[in-house]
N, C-alpha and C. Protein backbone atom coordinates (compact mmCIF):
# COMPACT_ATOMS: atom_id res chain seq x y z
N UNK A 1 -2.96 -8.59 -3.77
CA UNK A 1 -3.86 -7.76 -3.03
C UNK A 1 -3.63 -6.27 -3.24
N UNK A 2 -2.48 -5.88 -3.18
CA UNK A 2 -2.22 -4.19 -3.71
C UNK A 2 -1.28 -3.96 -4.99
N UNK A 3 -1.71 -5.11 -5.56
CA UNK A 3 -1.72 -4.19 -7.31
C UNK A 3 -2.55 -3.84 -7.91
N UNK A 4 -4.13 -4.05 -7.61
CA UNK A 4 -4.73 -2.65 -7.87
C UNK A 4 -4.55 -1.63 -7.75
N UNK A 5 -3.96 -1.06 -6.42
CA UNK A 5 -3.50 -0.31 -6.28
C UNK A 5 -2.42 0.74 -6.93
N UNK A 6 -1.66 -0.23 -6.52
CA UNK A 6 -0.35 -0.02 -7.59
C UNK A 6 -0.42 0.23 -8.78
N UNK A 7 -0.96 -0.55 -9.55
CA UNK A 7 -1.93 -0.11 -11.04
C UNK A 7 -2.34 0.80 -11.22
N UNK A 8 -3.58 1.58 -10.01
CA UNK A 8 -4.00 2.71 -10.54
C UNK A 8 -3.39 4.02 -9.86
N UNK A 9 -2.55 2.95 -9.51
CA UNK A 9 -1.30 5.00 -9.32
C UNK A 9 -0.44 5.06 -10.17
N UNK A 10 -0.06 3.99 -10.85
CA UNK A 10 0.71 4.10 -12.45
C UNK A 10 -0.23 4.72 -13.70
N UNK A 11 -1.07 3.84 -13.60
CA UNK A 11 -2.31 4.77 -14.60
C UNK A 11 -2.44 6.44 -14.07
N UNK A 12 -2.55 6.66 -12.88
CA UNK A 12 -2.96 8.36 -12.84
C UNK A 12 -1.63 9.09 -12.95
N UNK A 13 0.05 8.08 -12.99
CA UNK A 13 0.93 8.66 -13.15
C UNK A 13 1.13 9.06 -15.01
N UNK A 14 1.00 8.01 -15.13
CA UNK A 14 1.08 7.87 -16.93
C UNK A 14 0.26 8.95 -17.37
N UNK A 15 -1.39 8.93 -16.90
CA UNK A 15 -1.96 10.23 -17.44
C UNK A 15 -1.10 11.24 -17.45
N UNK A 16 -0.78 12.17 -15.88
CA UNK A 16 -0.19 13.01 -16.00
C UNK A 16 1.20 13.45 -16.87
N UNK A 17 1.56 12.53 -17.59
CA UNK A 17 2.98 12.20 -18.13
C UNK A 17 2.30 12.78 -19.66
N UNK A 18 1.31 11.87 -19.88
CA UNK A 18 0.63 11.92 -21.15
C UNK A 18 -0.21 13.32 -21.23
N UNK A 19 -0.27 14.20 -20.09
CA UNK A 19 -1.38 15.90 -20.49
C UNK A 19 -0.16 16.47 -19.81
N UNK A 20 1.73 15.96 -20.36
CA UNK A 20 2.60 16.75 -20.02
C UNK A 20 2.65 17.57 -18.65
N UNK A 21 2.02 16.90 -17.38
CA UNK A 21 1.93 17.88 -16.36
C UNK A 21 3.11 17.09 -15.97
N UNK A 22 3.69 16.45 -15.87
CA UNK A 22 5.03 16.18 -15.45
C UNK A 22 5.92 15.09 -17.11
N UNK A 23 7.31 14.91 -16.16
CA UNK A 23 8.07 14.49 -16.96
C UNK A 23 7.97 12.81 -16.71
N UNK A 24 8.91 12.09 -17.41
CA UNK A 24 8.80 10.85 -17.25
C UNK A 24 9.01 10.81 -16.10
N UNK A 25 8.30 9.51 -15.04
CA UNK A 25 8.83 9.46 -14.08
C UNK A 25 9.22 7.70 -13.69
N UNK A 26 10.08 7.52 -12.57
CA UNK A 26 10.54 6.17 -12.17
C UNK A 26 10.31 6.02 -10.72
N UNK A 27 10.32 4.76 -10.61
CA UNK A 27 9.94 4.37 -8.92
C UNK A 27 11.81 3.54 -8.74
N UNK A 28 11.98 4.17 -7.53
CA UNK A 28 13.39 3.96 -6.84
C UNK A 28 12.75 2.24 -6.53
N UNK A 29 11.89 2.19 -5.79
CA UNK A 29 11.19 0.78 -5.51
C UNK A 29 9.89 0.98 -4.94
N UNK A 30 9.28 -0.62 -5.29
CA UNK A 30 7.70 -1.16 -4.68
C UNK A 30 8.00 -2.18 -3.56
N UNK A 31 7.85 -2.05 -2.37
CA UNK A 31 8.00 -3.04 -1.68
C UNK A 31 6.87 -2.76 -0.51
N UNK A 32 6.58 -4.07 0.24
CA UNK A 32 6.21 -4.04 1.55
C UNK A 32 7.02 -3.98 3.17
N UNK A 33 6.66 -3.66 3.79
CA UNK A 33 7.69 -3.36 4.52
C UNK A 33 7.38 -3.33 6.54
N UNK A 34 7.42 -4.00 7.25
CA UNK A 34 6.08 -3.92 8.16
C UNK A 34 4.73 -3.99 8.19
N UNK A 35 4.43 -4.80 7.20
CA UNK A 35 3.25 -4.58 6.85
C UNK A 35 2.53 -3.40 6.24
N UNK A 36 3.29 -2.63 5.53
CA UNK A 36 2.92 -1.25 5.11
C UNK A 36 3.65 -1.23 3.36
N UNK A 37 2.79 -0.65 3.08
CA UNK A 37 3.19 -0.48 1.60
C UNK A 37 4.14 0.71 1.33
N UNK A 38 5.29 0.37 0.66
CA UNK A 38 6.49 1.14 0.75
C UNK A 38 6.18 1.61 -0.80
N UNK A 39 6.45 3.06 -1.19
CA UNK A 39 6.32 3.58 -2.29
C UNK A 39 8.05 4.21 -2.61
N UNK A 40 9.19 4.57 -3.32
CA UNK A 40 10.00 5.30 -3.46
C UNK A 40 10.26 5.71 -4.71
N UNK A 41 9.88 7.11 -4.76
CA UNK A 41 9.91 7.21 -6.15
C UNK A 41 11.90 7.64 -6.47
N UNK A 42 12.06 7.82 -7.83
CA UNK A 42 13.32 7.74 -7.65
C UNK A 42 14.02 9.79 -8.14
N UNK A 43 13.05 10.56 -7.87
CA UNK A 43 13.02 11.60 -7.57
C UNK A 43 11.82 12.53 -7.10
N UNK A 44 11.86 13.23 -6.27
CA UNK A 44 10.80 13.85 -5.86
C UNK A 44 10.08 14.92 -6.59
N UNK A 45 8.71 14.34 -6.74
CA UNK A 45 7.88 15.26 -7.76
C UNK A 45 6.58 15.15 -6.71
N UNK A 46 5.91 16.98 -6.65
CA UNK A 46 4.96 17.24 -5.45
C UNK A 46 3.80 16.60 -6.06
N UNK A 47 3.47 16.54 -7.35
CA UNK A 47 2.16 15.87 -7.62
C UNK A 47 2.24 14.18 -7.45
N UNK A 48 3.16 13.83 -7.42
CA UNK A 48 3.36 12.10 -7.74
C UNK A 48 3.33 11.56 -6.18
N UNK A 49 3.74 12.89 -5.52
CA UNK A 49 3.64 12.08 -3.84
C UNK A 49 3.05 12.39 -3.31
N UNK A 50 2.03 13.37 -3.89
CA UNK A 50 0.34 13.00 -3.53
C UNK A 50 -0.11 12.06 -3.52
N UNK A 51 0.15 11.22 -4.80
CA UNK A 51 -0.71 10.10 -5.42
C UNK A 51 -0.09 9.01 -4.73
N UNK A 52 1.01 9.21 -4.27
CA UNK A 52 1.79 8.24 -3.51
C UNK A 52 1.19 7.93 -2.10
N UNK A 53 1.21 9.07 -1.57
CA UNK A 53 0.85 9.24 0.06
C UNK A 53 -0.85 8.89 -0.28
N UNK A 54 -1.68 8.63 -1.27
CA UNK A 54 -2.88 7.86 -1.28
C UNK A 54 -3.10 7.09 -1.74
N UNK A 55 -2.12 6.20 -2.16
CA UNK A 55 -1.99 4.43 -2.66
C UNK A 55 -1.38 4.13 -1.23
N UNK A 56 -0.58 4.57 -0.47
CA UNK A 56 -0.08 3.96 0.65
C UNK A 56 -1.28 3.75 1.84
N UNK A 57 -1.96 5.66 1.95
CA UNK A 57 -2.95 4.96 3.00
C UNK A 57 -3.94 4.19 2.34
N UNK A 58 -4.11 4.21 1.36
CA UNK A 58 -5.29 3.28 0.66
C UNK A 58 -5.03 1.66 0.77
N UNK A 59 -3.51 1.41 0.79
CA UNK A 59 -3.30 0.03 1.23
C UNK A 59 -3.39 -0.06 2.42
N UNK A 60 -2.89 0.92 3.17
CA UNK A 60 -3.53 0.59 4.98
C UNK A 60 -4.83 -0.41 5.44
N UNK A 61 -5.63 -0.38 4.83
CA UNK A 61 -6.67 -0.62 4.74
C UNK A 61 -7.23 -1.70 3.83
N UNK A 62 -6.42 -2.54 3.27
CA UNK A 62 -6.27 -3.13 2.11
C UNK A 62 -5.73 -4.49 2.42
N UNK A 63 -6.62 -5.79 2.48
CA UNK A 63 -5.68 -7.06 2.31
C UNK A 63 -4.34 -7.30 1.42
N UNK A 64 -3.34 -7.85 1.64
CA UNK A 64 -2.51 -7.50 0.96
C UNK A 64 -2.46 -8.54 -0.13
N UNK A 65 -3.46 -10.05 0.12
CA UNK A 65 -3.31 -11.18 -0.46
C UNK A 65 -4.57 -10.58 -1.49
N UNK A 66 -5.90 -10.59 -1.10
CA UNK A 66 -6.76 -10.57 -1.29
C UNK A 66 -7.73 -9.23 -2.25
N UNK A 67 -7.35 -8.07 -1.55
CA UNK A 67 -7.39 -6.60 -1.71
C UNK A 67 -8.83 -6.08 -1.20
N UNK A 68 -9.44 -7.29 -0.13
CA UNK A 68 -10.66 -6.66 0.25
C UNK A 68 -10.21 -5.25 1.36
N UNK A 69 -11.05 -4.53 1.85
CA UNK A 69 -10.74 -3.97 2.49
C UNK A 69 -10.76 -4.44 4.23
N UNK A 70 -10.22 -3.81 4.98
CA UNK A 70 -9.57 -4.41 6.30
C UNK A 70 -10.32 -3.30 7.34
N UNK A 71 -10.91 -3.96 8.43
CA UNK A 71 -11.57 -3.47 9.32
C UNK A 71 -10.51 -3.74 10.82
N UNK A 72 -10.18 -2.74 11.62
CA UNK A 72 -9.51 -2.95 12.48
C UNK A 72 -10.08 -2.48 13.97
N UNK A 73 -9.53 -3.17 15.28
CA UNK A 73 -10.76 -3.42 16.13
C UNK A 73 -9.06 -1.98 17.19
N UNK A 74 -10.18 -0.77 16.89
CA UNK A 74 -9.25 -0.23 17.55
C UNK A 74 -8.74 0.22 19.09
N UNK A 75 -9.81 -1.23 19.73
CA UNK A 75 -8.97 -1.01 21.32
C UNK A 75 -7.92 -2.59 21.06
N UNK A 76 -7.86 -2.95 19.88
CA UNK A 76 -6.85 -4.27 20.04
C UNK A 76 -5.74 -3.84 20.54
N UNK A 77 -4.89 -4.81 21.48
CA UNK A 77 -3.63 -4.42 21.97
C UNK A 77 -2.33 -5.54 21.26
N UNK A 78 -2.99 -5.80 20.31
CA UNK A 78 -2.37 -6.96 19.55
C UNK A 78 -2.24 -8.64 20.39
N UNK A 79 -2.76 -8.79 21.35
CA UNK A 79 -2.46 -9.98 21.91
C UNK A 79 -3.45 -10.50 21.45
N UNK A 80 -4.15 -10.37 20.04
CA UNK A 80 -5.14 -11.24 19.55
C UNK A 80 -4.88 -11.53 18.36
N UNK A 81 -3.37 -11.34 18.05
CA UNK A 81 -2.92 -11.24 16.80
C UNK A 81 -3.75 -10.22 15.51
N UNK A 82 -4.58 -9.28 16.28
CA UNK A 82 -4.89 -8.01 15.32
C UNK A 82 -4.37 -7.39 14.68
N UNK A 83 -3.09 -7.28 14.86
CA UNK A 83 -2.25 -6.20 14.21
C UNK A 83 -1.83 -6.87 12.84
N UNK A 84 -1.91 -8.20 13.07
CA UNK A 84 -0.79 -9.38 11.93
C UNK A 84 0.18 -9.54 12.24
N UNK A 85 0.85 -9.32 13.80
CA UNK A 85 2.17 -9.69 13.71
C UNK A 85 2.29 -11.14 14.21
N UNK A 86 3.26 -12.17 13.52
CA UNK A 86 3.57 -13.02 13.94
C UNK A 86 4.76 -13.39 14.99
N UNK A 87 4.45 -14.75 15.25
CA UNK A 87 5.68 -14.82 16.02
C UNK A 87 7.36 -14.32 15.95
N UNK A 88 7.79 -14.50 14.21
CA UNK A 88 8.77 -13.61 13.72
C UNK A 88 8.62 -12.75 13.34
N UNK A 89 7.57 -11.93 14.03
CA UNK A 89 7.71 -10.72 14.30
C UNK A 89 7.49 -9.61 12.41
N UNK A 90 7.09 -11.00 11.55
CA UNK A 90 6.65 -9.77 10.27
C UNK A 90 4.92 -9.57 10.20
N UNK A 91 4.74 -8.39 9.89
CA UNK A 91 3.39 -8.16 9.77
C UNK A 91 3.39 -7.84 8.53
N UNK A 92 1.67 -8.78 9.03
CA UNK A 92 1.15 -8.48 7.56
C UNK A 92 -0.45 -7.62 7.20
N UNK A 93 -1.09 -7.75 6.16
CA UNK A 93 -1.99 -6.55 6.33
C UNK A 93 -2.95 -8.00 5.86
N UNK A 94 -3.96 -8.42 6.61
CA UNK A 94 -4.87 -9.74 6.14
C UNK A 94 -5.92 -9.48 6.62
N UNK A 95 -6.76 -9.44 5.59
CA UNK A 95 -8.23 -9.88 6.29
C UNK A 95 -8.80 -11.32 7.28
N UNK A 96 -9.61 -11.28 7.81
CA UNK A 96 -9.96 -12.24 8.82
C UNK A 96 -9.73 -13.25 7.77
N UNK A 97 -10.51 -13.37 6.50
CA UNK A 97 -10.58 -14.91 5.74
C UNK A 97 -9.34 -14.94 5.41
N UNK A 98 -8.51 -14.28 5.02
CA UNK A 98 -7.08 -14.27 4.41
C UNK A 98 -6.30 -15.01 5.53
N UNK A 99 -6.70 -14.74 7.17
CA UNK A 99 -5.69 -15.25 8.13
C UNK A 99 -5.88 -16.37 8.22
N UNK A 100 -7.15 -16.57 8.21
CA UNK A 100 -7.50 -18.10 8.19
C UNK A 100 -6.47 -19.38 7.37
N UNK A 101 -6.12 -18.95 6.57
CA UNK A 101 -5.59 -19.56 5.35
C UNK A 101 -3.79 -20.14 6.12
């Protein structure tokens, strides 16, 4: 569901690598994490965590199985399981058909 994502923030990283506006760069790690998409790059560069800080909220919003986008009902108080959290307590980012499953 968010390796599109992921994909096209490597592609707009690689460009910039390739019109020399930055140097090579590496990701410390890709993970999920609360239900939130964890980005770490493995040094800080101001253009790359732009692109970072808009693959992350862009997965906000983002099935994580699926990659449709996610509509959220914002007086939920989670006792409708809106949020995705389960009973052990991990959340996840799912669309309605995705929960179904």
């Amino acid at each position: 569901g968010w390796f599109p994502i992921i994909d096209d923030l490597c592609g707009k990283i690689q460009k910039m690598i390739n019109e020399k506006r930055i140097e090579m760069f590496e990701f410390e790690c890709i993970k999920e994490k609360y239900g939130s998409l964890r980005i770490v790059p493995h040094k800080y560069c101001k253009e790359v965590e732009i692109l970072i800080r808009l693959a992350i909220n862009r997965a906000s919003v983002t099935c994580e199985e699926c990659s449709k986008h996610i509509i959220y009902n914002q007086d939920s108080d989670c006792s409708d399981d809106s949020c995705g959290a389960t009973d052990d307590y991990y959340y996840n980012k799912l669309c309605d058909d995705c929960k179904k499953i």
